[in-house]
N, C-alpha and C. Protein backbone atom coordinates (compact mmCIF):
# COMPACT_ATOMS: atom_id res chain seq x y z
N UNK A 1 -34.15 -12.35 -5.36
CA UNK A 1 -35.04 -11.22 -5.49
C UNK A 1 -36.11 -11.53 -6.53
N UNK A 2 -37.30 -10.82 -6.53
CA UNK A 2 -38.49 -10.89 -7.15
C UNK A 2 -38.41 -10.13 -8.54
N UNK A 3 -38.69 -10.50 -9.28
CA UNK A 3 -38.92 -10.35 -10.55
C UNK A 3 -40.05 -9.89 -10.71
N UNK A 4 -40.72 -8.40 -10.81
CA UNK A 4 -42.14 -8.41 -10.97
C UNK A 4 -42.57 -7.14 -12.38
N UNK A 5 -43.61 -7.97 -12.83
CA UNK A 5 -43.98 -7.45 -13.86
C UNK A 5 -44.20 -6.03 -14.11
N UNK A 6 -44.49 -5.06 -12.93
CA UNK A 6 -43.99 -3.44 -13.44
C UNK A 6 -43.10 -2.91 -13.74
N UNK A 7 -42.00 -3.84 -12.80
CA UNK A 7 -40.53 -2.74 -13.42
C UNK A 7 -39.99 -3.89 -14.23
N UNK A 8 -40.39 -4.48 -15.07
CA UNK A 8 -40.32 -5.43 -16.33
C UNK A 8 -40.34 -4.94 -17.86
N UNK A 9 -39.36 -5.36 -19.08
CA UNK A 9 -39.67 -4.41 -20.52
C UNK A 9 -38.74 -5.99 -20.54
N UNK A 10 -38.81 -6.00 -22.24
CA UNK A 10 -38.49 -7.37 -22.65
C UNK A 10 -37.56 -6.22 -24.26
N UNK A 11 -36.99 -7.64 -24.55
CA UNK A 11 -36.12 -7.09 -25.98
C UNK A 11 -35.93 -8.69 -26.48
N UNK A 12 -36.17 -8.48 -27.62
CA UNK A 12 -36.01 -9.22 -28.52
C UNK A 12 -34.89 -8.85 -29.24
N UNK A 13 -33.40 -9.65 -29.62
CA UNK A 13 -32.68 -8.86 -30.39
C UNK A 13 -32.56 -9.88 -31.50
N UNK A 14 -32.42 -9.44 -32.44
CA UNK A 14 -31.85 -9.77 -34.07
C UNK A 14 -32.70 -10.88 -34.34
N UNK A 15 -34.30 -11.37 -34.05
CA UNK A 15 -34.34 -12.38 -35.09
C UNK A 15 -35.05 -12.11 -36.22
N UNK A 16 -33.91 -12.46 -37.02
CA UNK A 16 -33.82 -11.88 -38.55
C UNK A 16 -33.82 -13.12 -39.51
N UNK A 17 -34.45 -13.02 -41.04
CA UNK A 17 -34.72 -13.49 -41.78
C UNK A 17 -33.64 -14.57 -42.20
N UNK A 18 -32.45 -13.78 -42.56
CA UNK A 18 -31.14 -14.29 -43.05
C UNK A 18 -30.23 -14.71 -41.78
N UNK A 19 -30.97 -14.85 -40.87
CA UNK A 19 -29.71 -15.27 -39.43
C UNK A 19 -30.72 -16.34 -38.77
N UNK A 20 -32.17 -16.57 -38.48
CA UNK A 20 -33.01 -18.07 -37.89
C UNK A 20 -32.27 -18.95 -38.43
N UNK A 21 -32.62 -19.37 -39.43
CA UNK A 21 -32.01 -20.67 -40.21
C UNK A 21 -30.51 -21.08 -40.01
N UNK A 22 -29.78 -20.83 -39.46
CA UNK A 22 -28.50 -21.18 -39.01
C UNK A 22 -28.39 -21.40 -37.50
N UNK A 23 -29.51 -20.71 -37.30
CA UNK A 23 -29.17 -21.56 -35.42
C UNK A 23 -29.66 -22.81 -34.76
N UNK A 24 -28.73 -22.92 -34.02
CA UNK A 24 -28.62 -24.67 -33.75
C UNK A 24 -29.82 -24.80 -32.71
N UNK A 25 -30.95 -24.19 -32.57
CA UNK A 25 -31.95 -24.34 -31.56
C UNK A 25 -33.05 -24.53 -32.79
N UNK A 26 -33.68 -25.31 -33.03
CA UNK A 26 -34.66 -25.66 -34.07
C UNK A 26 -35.79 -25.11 -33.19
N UNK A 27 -36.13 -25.48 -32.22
CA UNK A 27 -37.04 -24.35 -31.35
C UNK A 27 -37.32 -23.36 -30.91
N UNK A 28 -36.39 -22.56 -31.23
CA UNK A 28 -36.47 -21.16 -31.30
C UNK A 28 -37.86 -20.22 -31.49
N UNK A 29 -38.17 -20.08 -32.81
CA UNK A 29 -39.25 -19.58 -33.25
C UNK A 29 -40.46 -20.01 -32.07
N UNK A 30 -40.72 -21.29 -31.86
CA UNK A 30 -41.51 -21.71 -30.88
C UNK A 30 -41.63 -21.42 -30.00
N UNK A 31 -40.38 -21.47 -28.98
CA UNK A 31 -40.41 -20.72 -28.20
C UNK A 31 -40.10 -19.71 -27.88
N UNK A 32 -39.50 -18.59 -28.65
CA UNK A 32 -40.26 -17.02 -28.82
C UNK A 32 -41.41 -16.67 -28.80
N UNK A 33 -42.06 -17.49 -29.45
CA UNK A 33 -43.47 -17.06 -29.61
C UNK A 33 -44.55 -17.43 -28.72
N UNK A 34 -44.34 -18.35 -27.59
CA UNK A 34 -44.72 -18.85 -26.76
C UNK A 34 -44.35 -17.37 -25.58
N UNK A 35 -43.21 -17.31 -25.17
CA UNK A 35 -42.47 -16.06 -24.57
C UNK A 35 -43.17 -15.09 -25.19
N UNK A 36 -43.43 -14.68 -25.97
CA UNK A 36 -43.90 -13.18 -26.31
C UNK A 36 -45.56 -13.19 -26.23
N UNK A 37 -45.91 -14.38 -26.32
CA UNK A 37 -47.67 -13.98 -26.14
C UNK A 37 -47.97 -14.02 -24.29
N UNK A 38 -46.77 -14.61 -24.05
CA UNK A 38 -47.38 -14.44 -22.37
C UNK A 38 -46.60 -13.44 -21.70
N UNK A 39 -45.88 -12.97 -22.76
CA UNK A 39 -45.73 -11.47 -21.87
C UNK A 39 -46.76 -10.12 -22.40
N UNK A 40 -47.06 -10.96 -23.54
CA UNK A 40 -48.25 -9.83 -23.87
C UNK A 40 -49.43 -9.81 -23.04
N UNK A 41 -49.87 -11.18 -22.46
CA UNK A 41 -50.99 -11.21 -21.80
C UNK A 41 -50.61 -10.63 -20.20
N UNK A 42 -49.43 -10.46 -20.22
CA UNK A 42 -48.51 -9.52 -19.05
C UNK A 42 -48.68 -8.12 -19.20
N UNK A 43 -49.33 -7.52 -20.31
CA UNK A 43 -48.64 -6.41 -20.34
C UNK A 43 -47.49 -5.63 -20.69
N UNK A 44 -46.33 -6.43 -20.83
CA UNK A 44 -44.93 -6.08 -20.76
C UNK A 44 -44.32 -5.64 -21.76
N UNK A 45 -44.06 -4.61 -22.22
CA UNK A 45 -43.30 -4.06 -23.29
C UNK A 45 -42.56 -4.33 -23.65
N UNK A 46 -41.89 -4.19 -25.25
CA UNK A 46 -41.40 -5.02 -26.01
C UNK A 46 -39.99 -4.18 -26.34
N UNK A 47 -38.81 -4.12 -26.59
CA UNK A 47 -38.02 -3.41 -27.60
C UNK A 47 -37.56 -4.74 -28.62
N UNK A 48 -37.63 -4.15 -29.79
CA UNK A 48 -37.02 -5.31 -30.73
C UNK A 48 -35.92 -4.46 -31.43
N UNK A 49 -34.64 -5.50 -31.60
CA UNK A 49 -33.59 -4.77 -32.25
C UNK A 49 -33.54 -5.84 -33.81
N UNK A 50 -33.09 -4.79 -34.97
CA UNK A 50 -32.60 -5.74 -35.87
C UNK A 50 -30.86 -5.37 -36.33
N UNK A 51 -30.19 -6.11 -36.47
CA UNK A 51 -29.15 -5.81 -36.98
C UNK A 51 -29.02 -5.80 -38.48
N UNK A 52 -28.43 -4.21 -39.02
CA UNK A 52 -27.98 -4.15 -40.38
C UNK A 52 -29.18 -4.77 -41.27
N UNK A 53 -30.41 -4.40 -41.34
CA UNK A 53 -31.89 -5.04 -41.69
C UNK A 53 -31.76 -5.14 -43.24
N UNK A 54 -30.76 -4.02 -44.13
CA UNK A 54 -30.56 -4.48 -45.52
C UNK A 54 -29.93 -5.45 -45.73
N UNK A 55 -29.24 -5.98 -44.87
CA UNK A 55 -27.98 -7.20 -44.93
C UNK A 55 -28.73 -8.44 -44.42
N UNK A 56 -29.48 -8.04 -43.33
CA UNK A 56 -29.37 -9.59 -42.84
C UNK A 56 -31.67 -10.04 -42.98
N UNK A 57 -31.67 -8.75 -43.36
CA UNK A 57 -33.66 -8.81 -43.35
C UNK A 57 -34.50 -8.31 -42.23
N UNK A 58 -35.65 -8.36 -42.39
CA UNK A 58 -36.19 -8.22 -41.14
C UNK A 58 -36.65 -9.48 -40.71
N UNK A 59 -36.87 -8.87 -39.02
CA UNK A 59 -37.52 -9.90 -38.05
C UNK A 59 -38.31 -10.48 -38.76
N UNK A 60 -38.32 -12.54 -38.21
CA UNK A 60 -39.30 -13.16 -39.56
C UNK A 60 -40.69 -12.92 -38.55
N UNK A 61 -41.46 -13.47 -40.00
CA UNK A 61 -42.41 -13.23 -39.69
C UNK A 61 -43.87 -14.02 -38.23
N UNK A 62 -42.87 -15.13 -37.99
CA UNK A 62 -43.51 -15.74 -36.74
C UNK A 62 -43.46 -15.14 -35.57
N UNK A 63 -42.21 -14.39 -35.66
CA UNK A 63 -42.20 -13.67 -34.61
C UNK A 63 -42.95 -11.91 -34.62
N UNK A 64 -43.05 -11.57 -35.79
CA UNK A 64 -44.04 -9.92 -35.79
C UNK A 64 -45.33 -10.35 -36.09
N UNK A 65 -45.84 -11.85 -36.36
CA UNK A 65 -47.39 -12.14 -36.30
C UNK A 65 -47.46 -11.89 -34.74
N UNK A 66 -46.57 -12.01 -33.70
CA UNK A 66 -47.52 -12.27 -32.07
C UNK A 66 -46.67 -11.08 -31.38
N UNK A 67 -46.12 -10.25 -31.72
CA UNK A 67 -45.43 -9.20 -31.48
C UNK A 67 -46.88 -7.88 -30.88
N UNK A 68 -47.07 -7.22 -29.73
CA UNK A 68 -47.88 -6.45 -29.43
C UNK A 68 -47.29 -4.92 -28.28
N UNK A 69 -47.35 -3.95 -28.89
CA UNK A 69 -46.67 -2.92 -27.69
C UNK A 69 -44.96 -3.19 -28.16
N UNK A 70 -44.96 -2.75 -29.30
CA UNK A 70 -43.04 -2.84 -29.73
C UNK A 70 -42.82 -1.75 -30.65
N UNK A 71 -41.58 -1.72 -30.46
CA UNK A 71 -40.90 -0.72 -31.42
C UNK A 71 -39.71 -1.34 -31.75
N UNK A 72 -39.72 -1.16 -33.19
CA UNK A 72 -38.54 -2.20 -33.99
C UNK A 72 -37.08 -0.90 -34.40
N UNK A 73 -36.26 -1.62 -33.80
CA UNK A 73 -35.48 0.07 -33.46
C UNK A 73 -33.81 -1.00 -34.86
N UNK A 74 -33.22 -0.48 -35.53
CA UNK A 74 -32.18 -0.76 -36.02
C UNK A 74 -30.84 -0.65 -35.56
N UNK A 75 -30.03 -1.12 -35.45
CA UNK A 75 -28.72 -1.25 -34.86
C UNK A 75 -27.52 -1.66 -36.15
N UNK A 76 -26.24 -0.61 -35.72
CA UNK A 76 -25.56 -1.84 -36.22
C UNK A 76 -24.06 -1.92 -35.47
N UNK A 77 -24.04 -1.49 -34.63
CA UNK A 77 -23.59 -1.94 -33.22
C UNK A 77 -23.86 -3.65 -33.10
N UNK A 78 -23.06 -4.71 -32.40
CA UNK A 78 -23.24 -5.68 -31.60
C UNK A 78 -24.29 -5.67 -30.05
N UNK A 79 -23.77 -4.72 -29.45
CA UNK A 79 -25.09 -4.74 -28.17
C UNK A 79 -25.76 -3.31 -28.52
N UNK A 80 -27.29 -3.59 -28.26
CA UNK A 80 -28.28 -2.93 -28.01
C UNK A 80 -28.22 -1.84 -27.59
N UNK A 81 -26.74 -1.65 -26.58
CA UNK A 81 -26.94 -0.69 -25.69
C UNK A 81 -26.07 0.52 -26.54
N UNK A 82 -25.48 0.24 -26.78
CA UNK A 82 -24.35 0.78 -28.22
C UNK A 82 -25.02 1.38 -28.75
N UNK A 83 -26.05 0.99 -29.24
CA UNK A 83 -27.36 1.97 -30.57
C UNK A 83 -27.59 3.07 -29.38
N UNK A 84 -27.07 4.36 -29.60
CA UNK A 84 -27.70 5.56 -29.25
C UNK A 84 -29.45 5.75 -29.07
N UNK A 85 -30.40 5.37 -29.80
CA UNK A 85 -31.30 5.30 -30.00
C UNK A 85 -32.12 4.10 -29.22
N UNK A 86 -31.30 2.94 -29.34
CA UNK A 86 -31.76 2.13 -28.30
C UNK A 86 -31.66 2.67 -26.75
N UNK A 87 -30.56 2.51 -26.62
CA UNK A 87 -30.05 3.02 -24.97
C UNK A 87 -30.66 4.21 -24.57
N UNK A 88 -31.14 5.59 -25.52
CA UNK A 88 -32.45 6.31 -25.20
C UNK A 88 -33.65 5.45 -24.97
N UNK A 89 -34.17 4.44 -25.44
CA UNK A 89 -35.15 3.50 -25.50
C UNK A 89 -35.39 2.98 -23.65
N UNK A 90 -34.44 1.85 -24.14
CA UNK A 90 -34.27 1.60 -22.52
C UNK A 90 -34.19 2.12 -21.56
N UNK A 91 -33.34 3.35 -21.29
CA UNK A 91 -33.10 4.40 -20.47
C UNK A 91 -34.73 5.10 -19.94
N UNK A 92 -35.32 5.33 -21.54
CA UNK A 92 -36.64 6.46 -20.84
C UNK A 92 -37.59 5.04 -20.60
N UNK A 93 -37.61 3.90 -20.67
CA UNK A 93 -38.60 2.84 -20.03
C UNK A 93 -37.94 2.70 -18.74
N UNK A 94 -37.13 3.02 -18.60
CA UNK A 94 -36.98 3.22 -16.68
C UNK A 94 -37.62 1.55 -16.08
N UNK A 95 -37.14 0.78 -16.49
CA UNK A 95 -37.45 -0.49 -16.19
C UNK A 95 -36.21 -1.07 -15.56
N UNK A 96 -36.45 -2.08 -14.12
CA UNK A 96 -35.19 -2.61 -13.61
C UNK A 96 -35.17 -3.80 -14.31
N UNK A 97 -35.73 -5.04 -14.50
CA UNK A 97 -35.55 -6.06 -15.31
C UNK A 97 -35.75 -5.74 -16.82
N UNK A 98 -34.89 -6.42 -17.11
CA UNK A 98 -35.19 -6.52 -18.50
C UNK A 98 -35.18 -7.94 -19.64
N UNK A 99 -35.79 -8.48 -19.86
CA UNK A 99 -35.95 -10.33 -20.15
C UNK A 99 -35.60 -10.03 -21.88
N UNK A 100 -34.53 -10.88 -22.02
CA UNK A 100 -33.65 -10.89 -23.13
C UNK A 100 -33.65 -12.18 -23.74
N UNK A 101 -34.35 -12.25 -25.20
CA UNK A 101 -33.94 -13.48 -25.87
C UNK A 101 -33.62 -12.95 -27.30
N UNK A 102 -33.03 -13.91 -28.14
CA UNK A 102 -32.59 -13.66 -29.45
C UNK A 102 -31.54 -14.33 -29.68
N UNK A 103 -30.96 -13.52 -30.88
CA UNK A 103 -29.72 -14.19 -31.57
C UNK A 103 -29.07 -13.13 -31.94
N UNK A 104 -27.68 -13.53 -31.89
CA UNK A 104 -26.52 -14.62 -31.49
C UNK A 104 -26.38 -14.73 -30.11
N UNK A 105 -26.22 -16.00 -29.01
CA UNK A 105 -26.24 -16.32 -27.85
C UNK A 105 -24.61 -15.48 -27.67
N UNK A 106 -23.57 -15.74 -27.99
CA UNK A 106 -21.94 -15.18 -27.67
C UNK A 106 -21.84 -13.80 -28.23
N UNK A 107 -22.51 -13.09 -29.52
CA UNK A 107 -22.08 -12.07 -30.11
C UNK A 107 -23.30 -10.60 -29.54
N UNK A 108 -24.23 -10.69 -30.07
CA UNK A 108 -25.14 -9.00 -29.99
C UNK A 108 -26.18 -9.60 -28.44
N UNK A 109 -26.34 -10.76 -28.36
CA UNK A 109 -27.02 -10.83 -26.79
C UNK A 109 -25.75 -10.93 -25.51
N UNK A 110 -24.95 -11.92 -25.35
CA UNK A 110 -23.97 -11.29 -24.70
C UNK A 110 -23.68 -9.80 -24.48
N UNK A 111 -23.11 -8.95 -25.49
CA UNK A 111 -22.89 -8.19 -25.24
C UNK A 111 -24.00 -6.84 -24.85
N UNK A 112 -24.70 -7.08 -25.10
CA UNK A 112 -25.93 -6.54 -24.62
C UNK A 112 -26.40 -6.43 -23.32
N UNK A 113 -25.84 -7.84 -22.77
CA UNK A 113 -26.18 -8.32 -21.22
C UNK A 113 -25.01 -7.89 -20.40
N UNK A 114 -24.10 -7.36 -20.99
CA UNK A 114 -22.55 -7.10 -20.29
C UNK A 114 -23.03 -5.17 -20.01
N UNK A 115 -23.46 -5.12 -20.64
CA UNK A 115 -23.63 -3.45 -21.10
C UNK A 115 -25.11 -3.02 -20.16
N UNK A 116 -25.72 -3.84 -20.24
CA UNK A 116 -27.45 -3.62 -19.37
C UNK A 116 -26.50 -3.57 -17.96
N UNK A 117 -26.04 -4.42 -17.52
CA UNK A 117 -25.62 -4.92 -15.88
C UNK A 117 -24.69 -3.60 -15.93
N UNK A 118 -23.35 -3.32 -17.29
CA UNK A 118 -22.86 -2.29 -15.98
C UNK A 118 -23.28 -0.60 -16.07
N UNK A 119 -24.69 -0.28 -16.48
CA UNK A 119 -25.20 0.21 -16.57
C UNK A 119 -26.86 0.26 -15.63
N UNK A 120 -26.70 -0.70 -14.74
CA UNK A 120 -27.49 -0.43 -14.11
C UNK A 120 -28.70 -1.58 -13.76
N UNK A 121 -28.65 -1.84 -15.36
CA UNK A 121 -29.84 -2.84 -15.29
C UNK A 121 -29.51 -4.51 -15.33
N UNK A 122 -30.83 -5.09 -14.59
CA UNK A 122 -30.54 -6.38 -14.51
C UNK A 122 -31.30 -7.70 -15.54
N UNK A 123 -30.70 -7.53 -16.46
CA UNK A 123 -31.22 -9.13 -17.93
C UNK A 123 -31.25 -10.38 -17.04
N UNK A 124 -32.73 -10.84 -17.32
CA UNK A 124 -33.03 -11.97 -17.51
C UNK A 124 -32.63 -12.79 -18.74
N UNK A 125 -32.00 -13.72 -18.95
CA UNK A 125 -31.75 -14.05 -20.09
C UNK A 125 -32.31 -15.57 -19.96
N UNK A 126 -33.29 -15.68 -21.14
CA UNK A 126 -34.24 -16.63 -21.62
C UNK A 126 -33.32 -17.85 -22.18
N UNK A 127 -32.73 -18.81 -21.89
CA UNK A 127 -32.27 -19.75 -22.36
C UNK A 127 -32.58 -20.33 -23.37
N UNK A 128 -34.31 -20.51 -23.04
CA UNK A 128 -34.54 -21.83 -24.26
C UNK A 128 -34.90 -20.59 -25.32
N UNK A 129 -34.48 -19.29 -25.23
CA UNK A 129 -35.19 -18.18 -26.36
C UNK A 129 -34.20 -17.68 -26.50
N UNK A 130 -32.55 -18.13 -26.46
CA UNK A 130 -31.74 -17.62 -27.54
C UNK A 130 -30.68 -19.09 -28.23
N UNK A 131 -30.15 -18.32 -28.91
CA UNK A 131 -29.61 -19.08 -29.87
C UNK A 131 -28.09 -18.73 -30.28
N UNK A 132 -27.38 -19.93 -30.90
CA UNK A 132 -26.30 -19.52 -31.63
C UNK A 132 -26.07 -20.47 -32.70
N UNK A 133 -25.06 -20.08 -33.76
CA UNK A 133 -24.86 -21.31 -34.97
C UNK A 133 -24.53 -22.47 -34.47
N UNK A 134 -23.08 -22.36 -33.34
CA UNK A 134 -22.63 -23.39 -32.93
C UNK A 134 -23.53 -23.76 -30.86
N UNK A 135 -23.51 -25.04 -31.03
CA UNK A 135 -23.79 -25.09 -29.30
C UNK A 135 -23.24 -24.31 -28.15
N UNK A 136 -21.71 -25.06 -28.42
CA UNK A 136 -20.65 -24.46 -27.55
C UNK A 136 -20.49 -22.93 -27.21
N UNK A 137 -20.68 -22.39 -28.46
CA UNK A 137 -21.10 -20.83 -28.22
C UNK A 137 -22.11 -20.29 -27.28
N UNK A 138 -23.16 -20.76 -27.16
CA UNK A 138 -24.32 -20.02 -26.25
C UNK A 138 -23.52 -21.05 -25.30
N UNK A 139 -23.59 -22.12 -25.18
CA UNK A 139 -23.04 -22.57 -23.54
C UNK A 139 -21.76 -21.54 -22.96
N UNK A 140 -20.89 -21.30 -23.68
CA UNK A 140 -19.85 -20.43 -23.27
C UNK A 140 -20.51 -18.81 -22.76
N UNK A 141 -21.40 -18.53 -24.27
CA UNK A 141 -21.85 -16.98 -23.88
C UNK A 141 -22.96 -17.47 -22.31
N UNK A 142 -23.91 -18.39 -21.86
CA UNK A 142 -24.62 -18.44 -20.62
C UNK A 142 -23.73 -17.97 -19.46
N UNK A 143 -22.77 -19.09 -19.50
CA UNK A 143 -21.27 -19.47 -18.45
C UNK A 143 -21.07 -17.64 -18.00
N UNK A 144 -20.93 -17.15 -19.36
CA UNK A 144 -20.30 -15.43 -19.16
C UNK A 144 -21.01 -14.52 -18.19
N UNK A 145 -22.33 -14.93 -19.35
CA UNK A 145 -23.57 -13.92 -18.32
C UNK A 145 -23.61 -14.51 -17.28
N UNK A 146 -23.80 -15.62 -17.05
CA UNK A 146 -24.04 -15.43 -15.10
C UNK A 146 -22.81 -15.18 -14.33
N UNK A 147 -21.32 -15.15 -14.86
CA UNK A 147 -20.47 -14.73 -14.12
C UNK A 147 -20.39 -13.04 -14.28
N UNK A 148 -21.11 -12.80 -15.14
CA UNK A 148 -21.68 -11.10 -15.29
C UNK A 148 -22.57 -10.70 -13.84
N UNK A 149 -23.69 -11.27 -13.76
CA UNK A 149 -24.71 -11.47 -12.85
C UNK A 149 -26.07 -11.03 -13.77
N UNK A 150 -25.91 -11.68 -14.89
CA UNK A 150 -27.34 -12.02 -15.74
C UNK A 150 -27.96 -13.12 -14.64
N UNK A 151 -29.59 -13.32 -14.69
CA UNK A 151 -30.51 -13.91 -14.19
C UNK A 151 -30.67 -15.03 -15.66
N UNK A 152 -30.18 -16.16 -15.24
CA UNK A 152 -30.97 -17.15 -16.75
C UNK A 152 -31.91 -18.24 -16.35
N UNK A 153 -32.99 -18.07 -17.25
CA UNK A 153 -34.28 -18.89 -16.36
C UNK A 153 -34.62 -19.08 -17.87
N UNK A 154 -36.11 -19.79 -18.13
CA UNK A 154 -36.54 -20.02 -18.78
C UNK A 154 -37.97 -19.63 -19.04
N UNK A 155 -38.70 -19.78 -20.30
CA UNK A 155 -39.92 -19.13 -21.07
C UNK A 155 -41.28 -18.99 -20.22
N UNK A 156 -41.38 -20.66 -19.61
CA UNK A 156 -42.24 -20.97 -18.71
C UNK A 156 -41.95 -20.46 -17.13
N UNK A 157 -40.68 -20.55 -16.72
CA UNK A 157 -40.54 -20.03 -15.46
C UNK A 157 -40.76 -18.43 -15.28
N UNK A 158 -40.29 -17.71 -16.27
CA UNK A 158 -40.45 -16.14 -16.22
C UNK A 158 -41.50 -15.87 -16.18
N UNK A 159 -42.51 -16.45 -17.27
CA UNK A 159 -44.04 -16.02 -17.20
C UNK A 159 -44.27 -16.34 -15.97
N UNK A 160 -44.61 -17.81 -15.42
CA UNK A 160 -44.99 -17.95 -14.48
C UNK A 160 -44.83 -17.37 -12.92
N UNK A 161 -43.36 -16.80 -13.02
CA UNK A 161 -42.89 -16.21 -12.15
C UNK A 161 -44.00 -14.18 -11.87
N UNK A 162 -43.80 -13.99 -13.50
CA UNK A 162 -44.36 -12.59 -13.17
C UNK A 162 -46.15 -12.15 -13.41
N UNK A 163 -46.19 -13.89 -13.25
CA UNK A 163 -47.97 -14.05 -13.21
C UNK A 163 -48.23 -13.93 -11.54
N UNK A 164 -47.65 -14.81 -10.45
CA UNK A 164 -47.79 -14.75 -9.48
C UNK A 164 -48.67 -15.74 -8.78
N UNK A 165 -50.05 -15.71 -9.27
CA UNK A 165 -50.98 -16.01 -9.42
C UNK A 165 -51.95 -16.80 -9.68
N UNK A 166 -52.27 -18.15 -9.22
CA UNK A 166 -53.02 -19.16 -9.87
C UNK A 166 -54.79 -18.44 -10.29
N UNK A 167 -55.36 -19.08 -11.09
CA UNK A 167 -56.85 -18.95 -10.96
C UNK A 167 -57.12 -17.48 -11.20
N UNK A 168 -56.42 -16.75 -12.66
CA UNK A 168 -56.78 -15.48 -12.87
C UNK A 168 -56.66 -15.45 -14.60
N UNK A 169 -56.93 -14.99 -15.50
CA UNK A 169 -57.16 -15.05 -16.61
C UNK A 169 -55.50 -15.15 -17.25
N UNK A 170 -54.59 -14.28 -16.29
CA UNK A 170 -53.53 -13.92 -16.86
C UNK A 170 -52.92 -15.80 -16.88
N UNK A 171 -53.02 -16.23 -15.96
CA UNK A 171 -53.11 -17.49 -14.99
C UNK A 171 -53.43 -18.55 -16.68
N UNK A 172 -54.50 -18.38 -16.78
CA UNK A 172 -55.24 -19.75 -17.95
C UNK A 172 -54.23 -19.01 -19.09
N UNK A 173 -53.97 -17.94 -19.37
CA UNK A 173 -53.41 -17.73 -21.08
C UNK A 173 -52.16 -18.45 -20.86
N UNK A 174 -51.91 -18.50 -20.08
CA UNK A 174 -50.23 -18.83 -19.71
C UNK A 174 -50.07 -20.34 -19.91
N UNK A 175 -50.61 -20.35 -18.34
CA UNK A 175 -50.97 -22.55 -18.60
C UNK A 175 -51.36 -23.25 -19.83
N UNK A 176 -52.38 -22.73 -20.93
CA UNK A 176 -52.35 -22.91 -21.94
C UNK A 176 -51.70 -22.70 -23.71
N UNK A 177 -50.95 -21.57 -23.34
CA UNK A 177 -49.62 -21.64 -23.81
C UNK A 177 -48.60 -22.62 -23.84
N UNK A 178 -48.08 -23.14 -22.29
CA UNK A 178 -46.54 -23.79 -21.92
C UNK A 178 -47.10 -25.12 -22.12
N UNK A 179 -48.54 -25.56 -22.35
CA UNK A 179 -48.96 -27.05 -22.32
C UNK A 179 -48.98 -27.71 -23.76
């Protein structure tokens, strides 16, 4: 099935000050930020979660320099969907996809993606845009979600997927982004 950019909203969960620096994806930041400017040039709305923000900080700052159309909502729940306030969030964006990257790959995105699906909705989950301390962990938490029926694709394929489109402006921000 098609993935298309109207019934599309994105979430960013937990990347936080005191939790980047321990994950085993050194590319991370990069490619978040790659992911979030071409869904901005999408259009696509943002939810960002932080966990416990006195404890662990806020979202750093590479990622709220390219951040556009978000609301930074607090949790201290493990999944997203748990936060009362979130799950109002999601709920009134009435969106069927929803494209999921962040951190922790096994702990608050897992469970997030367990909770979207049996609730209705269907996570994309961004591979090269989440993370965990250890490897084995996000390989185990991936393994989960797709036996969930999470969608896992990657930064460049999603954009490109909900661009459609060669030879349109949305088209050049993109290509020149992933290059």
């Amino acid at each position: 099935m098609r993935i298309l950019k109207e019934n599309t909203t994105a979430m960013i969960i937990d990347v936080q000050k005191r939790l980047l620096p321990h994950m085993q994806n050194k590319e991370l930041s990069k490619n978040l930020a790659i992911l979030i400017e071409g869904l901005n040039g999408l259009d696509i709305p943002f939810i960002v979660s932080e966990q416990y923000t006195k404890g662990l900080g806020s979202t750093v700052d590479e990622i709220m320099g390219v951040l556009e159309n978000f609301e930074i909502i607090e949790k201290m729940s493990f999944s997203c969907y748990d936060e009362p306030t979130l799950q109002e969030k999601i709920d009134y964006m009435n969106k069927e996809w929803i494209i999921i990257a962040g951190i922790e790959s096994h702990i608050c995105v897992l469970q997030t993606v367990i909770d979207l699906i049996d609730n209705g909705y269907m996570p994309i989950v961004i591979e090269d845009c989440i993370s965990s301390r250890k490897e084995n962990d996000k390989k185990i938490a991936i393994e989960r979600m797709k036996k969930e029926g999470a969608v896992i694709s990657t930064y460049e394929s999603i954009l490109f997927e909900l661009c459609r489109y060669a030879g349109n402006e949305t088209f050049k921000t993109i290509s020149k982004l992933v290059k």
